[in-house]
PDB file of N, CA and C in Angstrom:
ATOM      1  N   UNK A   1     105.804  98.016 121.993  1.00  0.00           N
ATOM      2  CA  UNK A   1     105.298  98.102 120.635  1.00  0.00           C
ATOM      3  C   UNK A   1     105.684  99.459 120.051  1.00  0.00           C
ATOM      4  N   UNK A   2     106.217  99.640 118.841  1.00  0.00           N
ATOM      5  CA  UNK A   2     106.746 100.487 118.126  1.00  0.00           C
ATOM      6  C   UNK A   2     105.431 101.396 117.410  1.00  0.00           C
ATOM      7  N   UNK A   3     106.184 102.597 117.146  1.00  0.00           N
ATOM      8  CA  UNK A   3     104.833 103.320 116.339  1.00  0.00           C
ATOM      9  C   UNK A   3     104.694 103.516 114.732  1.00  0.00           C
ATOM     10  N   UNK A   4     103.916 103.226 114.114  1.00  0.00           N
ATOM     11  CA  UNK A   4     104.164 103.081 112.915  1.00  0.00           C
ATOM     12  C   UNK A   4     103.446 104.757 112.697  1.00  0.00           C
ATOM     13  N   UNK A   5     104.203 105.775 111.663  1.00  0.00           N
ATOM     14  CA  UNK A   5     104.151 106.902 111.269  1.00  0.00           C
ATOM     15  C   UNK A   5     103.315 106.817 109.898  1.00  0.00           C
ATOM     16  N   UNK A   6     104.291 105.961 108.947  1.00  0.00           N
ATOM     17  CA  UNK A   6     102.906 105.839 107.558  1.00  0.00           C
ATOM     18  C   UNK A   6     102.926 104.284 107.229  1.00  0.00           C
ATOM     19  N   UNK A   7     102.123 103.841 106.673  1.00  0.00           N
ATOM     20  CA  UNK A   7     102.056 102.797 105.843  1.00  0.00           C
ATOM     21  C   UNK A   7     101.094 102.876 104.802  1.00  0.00           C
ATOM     22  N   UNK A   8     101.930 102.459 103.576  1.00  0.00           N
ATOM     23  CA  UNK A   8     101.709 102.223 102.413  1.00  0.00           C
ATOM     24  C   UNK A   8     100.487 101.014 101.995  1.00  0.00           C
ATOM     25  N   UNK A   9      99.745 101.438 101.555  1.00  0.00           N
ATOM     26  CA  UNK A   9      98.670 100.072 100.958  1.00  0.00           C
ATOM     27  C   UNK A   9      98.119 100.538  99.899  1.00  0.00           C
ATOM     28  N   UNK A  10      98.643  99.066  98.876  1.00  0.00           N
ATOM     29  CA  UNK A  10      98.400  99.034  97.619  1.00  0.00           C
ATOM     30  C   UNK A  10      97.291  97.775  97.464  1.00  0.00           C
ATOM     31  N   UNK A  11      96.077  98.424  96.723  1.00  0.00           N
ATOM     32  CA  UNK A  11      94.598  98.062  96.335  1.00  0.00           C
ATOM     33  C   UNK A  11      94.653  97.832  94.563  1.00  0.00           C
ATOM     34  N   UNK A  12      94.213  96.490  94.616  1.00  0.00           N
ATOM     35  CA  UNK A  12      93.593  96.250  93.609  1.00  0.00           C
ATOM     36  C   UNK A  12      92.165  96.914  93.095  1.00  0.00           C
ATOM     37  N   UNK A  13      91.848  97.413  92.691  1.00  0.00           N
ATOM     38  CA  UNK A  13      90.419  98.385  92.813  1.00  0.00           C
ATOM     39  C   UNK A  13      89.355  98.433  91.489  1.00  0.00           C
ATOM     40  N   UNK A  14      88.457  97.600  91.924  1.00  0.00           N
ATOM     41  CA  UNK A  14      87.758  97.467  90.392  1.00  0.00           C
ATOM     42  C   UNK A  14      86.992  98.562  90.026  1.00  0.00           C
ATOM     43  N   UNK A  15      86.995  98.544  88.897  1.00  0.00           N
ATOM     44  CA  UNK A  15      86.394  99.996  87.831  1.00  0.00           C
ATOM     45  C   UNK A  15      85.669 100.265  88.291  1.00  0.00           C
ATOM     46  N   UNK A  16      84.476  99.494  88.673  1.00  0.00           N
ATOM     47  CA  UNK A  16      83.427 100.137  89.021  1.00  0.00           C
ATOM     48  C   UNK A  16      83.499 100.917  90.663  1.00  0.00           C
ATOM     49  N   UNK A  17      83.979 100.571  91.103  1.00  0.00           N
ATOM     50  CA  UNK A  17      84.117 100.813  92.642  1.00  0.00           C
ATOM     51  C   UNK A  17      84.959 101.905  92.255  1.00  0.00           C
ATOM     52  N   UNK A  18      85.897 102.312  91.521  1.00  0.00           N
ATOM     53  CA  UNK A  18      86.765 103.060  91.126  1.00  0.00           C
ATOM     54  C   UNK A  18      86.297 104.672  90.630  1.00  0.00           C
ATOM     55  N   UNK A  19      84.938 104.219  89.723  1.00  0.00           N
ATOM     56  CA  UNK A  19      84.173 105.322  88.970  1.00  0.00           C
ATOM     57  C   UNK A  19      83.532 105.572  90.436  1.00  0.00           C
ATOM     58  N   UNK A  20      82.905 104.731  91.271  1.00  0.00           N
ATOM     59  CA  UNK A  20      81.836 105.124  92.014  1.00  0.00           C
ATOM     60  C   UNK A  20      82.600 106.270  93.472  1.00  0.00           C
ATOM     61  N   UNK A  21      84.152 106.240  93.320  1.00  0.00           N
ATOM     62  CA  UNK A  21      84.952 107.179  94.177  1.00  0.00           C
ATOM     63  C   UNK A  21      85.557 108.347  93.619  1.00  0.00           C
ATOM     64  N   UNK A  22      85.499 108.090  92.285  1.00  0.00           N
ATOM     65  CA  UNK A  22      85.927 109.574  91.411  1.00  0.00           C
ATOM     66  C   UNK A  22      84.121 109.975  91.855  1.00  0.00           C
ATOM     67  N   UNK A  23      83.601 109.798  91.266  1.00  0.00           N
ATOM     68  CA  UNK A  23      82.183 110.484  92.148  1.00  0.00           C
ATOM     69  C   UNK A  23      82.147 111.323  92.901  1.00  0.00           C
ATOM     70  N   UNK A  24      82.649 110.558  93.887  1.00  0.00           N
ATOM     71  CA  UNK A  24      82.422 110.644  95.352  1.00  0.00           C
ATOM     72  C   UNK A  24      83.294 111.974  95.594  1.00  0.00           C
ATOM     73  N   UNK A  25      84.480 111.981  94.905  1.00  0.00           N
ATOM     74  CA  UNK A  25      85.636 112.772  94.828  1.00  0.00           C
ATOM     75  C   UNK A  25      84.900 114.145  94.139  1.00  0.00           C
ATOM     76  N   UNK A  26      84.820 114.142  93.383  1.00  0.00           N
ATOM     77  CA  UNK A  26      83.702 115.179  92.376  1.00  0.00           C
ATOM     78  C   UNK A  26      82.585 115.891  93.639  1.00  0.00           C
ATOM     79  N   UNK A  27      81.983 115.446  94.104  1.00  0.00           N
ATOM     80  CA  UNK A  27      81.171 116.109  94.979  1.00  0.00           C
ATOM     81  C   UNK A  27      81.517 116.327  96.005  1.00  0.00           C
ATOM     82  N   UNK A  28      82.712 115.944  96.742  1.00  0.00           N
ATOM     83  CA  UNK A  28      82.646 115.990  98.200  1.00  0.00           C
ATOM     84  C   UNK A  28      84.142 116.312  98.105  1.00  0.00           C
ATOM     85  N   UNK A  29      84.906 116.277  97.371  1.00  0.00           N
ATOM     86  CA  UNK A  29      86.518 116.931  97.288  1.00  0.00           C
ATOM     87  C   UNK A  29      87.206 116.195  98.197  1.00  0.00           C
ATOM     88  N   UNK A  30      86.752 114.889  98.311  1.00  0.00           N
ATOM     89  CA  UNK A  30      87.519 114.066  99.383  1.00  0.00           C
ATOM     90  C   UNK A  30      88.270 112.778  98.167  1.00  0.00           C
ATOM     91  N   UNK A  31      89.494 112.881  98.783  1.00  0.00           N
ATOM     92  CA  UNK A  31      89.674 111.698  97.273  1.00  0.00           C
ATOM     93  C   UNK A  31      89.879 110.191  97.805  1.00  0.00           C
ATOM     94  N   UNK A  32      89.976 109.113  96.593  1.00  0.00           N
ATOM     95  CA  UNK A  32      89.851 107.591  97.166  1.00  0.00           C
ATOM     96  C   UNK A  32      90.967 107.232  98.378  1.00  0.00           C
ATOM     97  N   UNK A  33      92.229 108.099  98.025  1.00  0.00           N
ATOM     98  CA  UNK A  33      93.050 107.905  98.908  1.00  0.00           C
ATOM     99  C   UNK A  33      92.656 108.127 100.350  1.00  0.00           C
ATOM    100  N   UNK A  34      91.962 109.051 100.502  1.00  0.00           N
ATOM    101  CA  UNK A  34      91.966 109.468 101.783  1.00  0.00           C
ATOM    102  C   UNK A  34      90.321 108.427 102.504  1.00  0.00           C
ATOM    103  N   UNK A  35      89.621 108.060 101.175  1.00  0.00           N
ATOM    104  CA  UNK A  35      88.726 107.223 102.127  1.00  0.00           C
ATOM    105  C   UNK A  35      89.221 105.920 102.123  1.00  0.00           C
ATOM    106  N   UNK A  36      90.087 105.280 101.615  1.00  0.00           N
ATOM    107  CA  UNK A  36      90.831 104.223 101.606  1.00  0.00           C
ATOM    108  C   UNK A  36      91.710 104.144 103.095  1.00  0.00           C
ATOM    109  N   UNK A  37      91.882 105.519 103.712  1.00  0.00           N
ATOM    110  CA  UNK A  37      93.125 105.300 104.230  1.00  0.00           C
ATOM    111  C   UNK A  37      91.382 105.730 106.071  1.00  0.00           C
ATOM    112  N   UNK A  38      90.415 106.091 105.701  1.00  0.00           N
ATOM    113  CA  UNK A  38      89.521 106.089 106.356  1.00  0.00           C
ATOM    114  C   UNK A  38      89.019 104.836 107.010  1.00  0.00           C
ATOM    115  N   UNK A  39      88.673 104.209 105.774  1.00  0.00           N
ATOM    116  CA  UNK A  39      88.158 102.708 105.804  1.00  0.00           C
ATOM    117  C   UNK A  39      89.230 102.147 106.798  1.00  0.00           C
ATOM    118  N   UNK A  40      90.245 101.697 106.320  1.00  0.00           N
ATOM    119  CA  UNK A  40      91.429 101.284 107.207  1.00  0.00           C
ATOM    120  C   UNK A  40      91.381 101.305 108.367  1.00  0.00           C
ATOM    121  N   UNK A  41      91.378 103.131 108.611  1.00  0.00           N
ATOM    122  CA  UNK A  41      91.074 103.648 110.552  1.00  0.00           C
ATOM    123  C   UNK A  41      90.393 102.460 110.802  1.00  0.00           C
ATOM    124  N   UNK A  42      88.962 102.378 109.922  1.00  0.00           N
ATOM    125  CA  UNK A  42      87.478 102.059 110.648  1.00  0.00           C
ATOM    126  C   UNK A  42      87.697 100.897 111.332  1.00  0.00           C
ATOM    127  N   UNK A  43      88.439  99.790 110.146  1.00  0.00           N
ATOM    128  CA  UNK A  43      88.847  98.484 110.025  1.00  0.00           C
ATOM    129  C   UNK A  43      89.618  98.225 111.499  1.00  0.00           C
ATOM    130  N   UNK A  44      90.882  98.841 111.715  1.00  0.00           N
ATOM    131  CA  UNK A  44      91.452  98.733 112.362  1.00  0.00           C
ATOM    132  C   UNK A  44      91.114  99.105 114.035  1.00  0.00           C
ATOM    133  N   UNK A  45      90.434 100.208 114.259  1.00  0.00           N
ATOM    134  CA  UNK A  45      89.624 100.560 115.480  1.00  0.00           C
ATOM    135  C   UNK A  45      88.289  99.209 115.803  1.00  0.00           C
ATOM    136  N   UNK A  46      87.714  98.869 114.720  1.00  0.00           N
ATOM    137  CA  UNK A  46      86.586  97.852 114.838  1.00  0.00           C
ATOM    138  C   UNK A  46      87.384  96.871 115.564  1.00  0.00           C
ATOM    139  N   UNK A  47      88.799  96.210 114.719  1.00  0.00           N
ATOM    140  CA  UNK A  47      89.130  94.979 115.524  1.00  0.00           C
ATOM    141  C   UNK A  47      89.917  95.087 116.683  1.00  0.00           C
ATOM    142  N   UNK A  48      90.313  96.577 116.662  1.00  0.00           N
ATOM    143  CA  UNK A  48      90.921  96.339 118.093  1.00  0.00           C
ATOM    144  C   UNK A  48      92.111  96.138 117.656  1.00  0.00           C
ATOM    145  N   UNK A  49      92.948  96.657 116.443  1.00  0.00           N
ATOM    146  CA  UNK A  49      94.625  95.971 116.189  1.00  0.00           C
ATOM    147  C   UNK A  49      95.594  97.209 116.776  1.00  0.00           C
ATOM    148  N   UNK A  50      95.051  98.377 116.709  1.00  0.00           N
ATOM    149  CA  UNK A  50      95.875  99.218 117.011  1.00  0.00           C
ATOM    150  C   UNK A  50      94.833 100.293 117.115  1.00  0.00           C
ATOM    151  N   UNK A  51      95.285 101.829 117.981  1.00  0.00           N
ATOM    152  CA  UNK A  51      94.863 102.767 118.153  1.00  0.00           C
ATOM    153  C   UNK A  51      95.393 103.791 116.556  1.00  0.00           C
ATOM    154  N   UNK A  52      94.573 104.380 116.066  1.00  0.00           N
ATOM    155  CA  UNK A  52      95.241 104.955 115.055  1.00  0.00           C
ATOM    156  C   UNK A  52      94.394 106.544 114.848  1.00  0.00           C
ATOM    157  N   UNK A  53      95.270 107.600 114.090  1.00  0.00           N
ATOM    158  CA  UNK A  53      94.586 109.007 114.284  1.00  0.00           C
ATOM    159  C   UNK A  53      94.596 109.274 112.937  1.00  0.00           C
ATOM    160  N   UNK A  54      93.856 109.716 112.198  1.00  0.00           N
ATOM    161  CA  UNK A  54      94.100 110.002 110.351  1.00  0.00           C
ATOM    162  C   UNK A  54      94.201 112.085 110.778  1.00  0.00           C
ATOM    163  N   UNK A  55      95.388 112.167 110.330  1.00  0.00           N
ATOM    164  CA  UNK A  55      95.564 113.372 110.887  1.00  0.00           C
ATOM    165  C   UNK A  55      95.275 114.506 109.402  1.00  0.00           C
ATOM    166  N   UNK A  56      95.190 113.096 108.202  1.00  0.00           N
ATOM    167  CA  UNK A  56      94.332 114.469 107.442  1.00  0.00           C
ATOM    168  C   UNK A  56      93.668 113.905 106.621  1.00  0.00           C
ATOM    169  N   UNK A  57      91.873 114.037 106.707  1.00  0.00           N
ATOM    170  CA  UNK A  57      91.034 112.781 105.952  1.00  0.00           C
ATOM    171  C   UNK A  57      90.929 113.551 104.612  1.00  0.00           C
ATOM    172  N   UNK A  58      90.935 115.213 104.408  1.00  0.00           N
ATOM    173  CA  UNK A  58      90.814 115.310 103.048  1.00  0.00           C
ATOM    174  C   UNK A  58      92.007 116.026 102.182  1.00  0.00           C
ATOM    175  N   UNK A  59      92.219 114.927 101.251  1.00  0.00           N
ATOM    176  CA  UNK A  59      93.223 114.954 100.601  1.00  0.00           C
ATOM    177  C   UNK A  59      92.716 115.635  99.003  1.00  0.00           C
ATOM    178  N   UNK A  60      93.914 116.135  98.400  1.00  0.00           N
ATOM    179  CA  UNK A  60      93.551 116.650  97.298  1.00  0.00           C
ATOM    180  C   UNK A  60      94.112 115.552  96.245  1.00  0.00           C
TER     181      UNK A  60
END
């Protein structure tokens, strides 16, 4: 099995969920990208698809 370095994922993302991560971004200087790309880890460690490392969770 090969190692995948980045992958790209493109989200449909509704407004509201959208406002509620500029928020999130605003107080905590973490932006949607980087909890998007968090969530993912979570997703992916939960099912067991692959081992994966987020080598940088806060993004500007």
């Amino acid at each position: 099995m090969g190692t995948v370095t980045n992958v790209a994922i493109s989200l449909d993302i509704p407004l509201s969920l959208k406002q509620q991560m500029d928020t999130y971004k605003e107080e905590t200087g973490i932006s949607q990208a980087a909890i998007i790309r968090i969530a993912v880890k979570k997703f992916i460690e939960t099912h067991k698809l692959v081992e994966v490392e987020v080598v940088d969770e806060k993004v500007a």
